[in-house]
Protein backbone atom coordinates (compact mmCIF):
# COMPACT_ATOMS: atom_id res chain seq x y z
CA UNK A 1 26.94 78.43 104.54
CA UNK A 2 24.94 76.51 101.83
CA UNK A 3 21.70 76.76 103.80
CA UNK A 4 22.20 80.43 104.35
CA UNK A 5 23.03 80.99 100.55
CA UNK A 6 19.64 78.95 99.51
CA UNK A 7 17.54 80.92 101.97
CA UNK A 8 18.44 84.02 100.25
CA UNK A 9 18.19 83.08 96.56
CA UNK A 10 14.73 81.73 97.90
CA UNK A 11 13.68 84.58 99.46
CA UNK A 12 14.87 86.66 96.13
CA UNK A 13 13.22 84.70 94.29
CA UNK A 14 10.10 84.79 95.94
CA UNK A 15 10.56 88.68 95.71
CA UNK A 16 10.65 89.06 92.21
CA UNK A 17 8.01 86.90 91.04
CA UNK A 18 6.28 88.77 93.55
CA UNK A 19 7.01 91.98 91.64
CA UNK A 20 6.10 90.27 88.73
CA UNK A 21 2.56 89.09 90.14
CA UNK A 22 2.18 92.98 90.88
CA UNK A 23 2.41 93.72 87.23
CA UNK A 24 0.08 90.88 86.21
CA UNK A 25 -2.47 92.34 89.10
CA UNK A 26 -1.79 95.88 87.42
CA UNK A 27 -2.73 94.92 83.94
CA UNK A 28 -5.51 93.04 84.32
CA UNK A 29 -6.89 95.20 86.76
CA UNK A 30 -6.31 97.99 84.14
CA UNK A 31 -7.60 95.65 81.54
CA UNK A 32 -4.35 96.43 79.49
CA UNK A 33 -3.32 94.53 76.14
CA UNK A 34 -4.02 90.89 76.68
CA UNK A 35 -0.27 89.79 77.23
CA UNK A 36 1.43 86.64 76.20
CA UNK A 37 4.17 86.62 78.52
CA UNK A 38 5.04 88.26 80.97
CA UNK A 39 7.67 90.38 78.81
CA UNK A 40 4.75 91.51 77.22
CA UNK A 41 2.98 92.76 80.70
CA UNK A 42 6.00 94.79 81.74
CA UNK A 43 5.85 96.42 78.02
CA UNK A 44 1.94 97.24 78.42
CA UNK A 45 2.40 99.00 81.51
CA UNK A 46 5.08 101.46 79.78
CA UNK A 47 3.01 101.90 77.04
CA UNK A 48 0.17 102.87 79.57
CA UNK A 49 2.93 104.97 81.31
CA UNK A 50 2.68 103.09 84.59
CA UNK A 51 6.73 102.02 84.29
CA UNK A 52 9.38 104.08 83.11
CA UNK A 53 11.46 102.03 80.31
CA UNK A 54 14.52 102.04 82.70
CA UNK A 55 12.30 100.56 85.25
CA UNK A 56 11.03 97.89 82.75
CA UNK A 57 14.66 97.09 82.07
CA UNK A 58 15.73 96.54 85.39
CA UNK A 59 12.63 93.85 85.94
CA UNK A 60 13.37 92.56 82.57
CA UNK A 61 16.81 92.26 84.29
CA UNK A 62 15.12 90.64 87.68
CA UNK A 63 13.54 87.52 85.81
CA UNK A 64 16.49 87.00 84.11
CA UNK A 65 18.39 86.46 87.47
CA UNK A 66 14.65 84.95 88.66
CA UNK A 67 14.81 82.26 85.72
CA UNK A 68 18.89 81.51 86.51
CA UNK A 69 18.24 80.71 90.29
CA UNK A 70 15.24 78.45 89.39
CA UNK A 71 17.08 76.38 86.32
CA UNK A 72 20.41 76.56 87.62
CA UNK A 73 20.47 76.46 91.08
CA UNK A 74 23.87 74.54 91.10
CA UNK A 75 25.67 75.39 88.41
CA UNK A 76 26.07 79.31 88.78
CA UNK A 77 28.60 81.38 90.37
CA UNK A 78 28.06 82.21 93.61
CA UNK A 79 29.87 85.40 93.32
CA UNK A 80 28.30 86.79 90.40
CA UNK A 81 24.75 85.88 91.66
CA UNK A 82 25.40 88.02 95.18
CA UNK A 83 26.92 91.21 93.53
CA UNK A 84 23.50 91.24 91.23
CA UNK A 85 21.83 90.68 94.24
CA UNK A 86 22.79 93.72 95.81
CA UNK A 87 21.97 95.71 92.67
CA UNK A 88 18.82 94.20 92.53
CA UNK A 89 17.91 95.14 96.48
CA UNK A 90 18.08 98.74 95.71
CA UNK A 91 15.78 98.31 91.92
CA UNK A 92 13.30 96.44 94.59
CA UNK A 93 12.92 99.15 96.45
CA UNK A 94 12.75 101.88 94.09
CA UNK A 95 9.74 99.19 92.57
């Protein structure tokens, strides 16, 4: 069961800083405000109208989980983590 629950916070993980590397690609490529985080990159591309804000939330939302799995891999609940996983499957897709 553990190496089942690890491949899928990997493979979530992987997933949203792969929707984050799609925003960096975005603003650059759009040559956007310079950013100095990657908060600020999600808020450029509403400003340039390319997210909606409830969009921006809901990746906002992703790299919160994102930053949880990566700096507390064994010390959150296993529960909580999979019901905001399923959330997040159907925000990835919308993205």
């Amino acid at each position: 069961m553990d190496l089942l629950k690890d491949e899928i916070m990997n493979r979530m993980e992987f997933i949203i800083q792969n929707i984050i590397d799609i925003c960096v690609v975005l603003s650059s490529d759009l040559k956007l405000e310079k950013p100095y985080s990657e908060d600020d990159i999600i808020e450029n591309l509403v400003k340039a109208g390319l997210l909606q804000n409830d969009m921006a939330r809901k990746i906002h939302e992703m790299k919160g989980l994102r930053n949880i799995q990566v700096h507390r891999n064994g010390k959150i609940d296993d529960d909580l983590v999979f019901e905001s996983l399923a959330g997040e499957m159907a925000d990835i897709e919308v993205f």
